[in-house]
Protein backbone atom coordinates (compact mmCIF):
# COMPACT_ATOMS: atom_id res chain seq x y z
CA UNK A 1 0.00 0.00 0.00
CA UNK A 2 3.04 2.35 1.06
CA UNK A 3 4.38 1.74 -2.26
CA UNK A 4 1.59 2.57 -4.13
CA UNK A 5 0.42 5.77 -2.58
CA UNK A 6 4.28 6.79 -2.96
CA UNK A 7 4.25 6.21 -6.32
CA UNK A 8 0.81 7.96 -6.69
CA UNK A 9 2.31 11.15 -5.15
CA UNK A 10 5.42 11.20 -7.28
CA UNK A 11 3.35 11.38 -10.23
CA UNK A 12 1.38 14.89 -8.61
CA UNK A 13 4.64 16.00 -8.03
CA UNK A 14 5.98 15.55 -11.32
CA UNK A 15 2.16 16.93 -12.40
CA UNK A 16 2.60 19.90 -10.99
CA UNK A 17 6.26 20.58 -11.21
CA UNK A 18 6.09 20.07 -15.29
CA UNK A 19 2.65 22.76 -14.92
CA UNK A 20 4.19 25.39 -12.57
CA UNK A 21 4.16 29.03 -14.34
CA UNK A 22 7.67 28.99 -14.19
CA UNK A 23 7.84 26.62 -16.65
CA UNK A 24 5.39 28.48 -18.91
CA UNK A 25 6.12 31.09 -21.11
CA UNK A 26 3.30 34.00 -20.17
CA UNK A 27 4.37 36.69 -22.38
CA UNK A 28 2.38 35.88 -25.44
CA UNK A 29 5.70 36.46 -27.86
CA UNK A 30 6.83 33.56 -29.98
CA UNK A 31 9.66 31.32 -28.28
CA UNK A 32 13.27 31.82 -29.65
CA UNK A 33 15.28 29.67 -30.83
CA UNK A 34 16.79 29.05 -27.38
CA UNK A 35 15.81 25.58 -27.04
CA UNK A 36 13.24 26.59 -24.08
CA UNK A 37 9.89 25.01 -25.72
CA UNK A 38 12.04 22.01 -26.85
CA UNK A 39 12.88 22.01 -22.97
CA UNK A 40 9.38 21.42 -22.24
CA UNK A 41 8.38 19.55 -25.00
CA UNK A 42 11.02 17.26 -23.89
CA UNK A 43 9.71 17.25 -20.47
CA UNK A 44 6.08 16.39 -21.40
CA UNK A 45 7.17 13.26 -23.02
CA UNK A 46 9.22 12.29 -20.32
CA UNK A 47 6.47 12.95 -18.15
CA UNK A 48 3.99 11.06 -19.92
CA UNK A 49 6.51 8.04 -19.92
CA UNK A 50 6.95 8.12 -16.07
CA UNK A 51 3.05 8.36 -15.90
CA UNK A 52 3.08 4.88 -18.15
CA UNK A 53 5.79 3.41 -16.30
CA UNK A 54 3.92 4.00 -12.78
CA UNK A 55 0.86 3.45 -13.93
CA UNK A 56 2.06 -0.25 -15.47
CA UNK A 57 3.96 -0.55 -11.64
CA UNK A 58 0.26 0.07 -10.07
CA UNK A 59 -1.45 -2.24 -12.24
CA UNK A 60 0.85 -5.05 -11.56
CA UNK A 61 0.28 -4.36 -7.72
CA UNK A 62 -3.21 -4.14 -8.21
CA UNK A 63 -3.40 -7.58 -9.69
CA UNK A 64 -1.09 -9.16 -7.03
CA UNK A 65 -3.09 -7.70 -4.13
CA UNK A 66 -6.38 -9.27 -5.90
CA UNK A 67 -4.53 -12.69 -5.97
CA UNK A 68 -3.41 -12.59 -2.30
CA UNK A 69 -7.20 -11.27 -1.59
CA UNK A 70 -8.62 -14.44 -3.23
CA UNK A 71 -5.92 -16.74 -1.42
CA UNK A 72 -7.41 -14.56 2.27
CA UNK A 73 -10.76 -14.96 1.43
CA UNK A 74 -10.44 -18.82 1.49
CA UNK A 75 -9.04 -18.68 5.16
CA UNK A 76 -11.75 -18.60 8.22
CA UNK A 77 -12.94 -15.12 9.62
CA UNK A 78 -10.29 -14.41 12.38
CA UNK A 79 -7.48 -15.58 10.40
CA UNK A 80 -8.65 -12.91 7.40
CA UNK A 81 -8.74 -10.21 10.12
CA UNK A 82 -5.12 -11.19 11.35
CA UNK A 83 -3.26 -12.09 7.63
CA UNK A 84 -4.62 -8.19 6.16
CA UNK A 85 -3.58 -6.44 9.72
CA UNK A 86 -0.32 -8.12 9.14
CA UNK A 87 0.47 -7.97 5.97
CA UNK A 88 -1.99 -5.90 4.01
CA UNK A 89 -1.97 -3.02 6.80
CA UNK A 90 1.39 -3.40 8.08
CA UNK A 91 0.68 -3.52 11.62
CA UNK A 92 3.36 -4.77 13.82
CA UNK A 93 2.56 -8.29 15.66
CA UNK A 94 1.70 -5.96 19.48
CA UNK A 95 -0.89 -3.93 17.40
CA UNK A 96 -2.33 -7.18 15.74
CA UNK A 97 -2.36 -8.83 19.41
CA UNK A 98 -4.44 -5.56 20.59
CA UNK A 99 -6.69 -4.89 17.84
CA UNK A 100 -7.53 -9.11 17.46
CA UNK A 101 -7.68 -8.93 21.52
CA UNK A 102 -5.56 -11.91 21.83
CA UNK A 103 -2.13 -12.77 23.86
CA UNK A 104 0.86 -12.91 22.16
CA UNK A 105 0.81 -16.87 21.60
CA UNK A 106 -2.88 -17.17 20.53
CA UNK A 107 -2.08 -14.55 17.93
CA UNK A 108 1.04 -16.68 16.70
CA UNK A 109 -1.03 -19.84 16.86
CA UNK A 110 -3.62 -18.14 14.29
CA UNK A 111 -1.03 -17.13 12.43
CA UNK A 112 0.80 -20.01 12.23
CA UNK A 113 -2.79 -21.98 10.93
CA UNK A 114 -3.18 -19.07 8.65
CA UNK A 115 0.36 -19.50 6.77
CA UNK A 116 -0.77 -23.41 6.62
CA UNK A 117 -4.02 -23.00 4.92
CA UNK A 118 -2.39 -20.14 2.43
CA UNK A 119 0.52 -22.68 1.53
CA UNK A 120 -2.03 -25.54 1.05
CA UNK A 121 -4.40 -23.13 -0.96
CA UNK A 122 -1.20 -22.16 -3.49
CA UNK A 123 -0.60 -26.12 -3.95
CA UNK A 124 -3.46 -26.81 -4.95
């Protein structure tokens, strides 16, 4: 998730760096032959290929979080909630233990049954 929402703000950044007015050219005249508009020409396109290029990085997330979501959704109810606070959310194993309101070995134990029902699932 990290990953995604980093790459989703680089491409803003890039957005609004490539569209700040000092990178336009306000005064109505024709450009020289200076090489500025080329500049931004050149820019754009890289631009739009960075925009590809993340966007073909988010898809392929995208479609690997959707395969790990139908692998969860085979699991039992309290071993969902503990596999996505883990490892879809992030959470460290004391904030799984608090939010699932278990003790430290229970947790493991779930997790443990979790990892063995994922690794038959892919086998099969």
């Amino acid at each position: 998730m990290e990953e995604a929402e980093q790459i989703q703000e680089e491409i803003l950044r890039l957005q609004s760096r490539i569209q700040s007015p000092k990178n336009q050219k306000l005064d109505g005249m024709p450009a020289s032959h200076s090489g500025y508009t080329d500049a931004i020409c050149t820019a754009y396109i890289q631009l739009e290929a960075l925009q590809a290029k993340y966007g073909r990085i988010l898809a392929n997330m995208c479609a690997e979080q959707l395969r790990i979501e139908d692998a969860i959704e085979t699991l039992p109810s309290v071993q969902r909630q503990l596999i996505r606070y883990r490892y879809i959310q992030g959470l460290h194993w004391p904030e799984v233990c608090v939010k699932m309101g278990y003790e430290w070995a229970q947790t493991h134990r779930i997790h443990a049954q979790a990892l063995a029902a994922l690794e038959k699932h892919d086998t099969q």
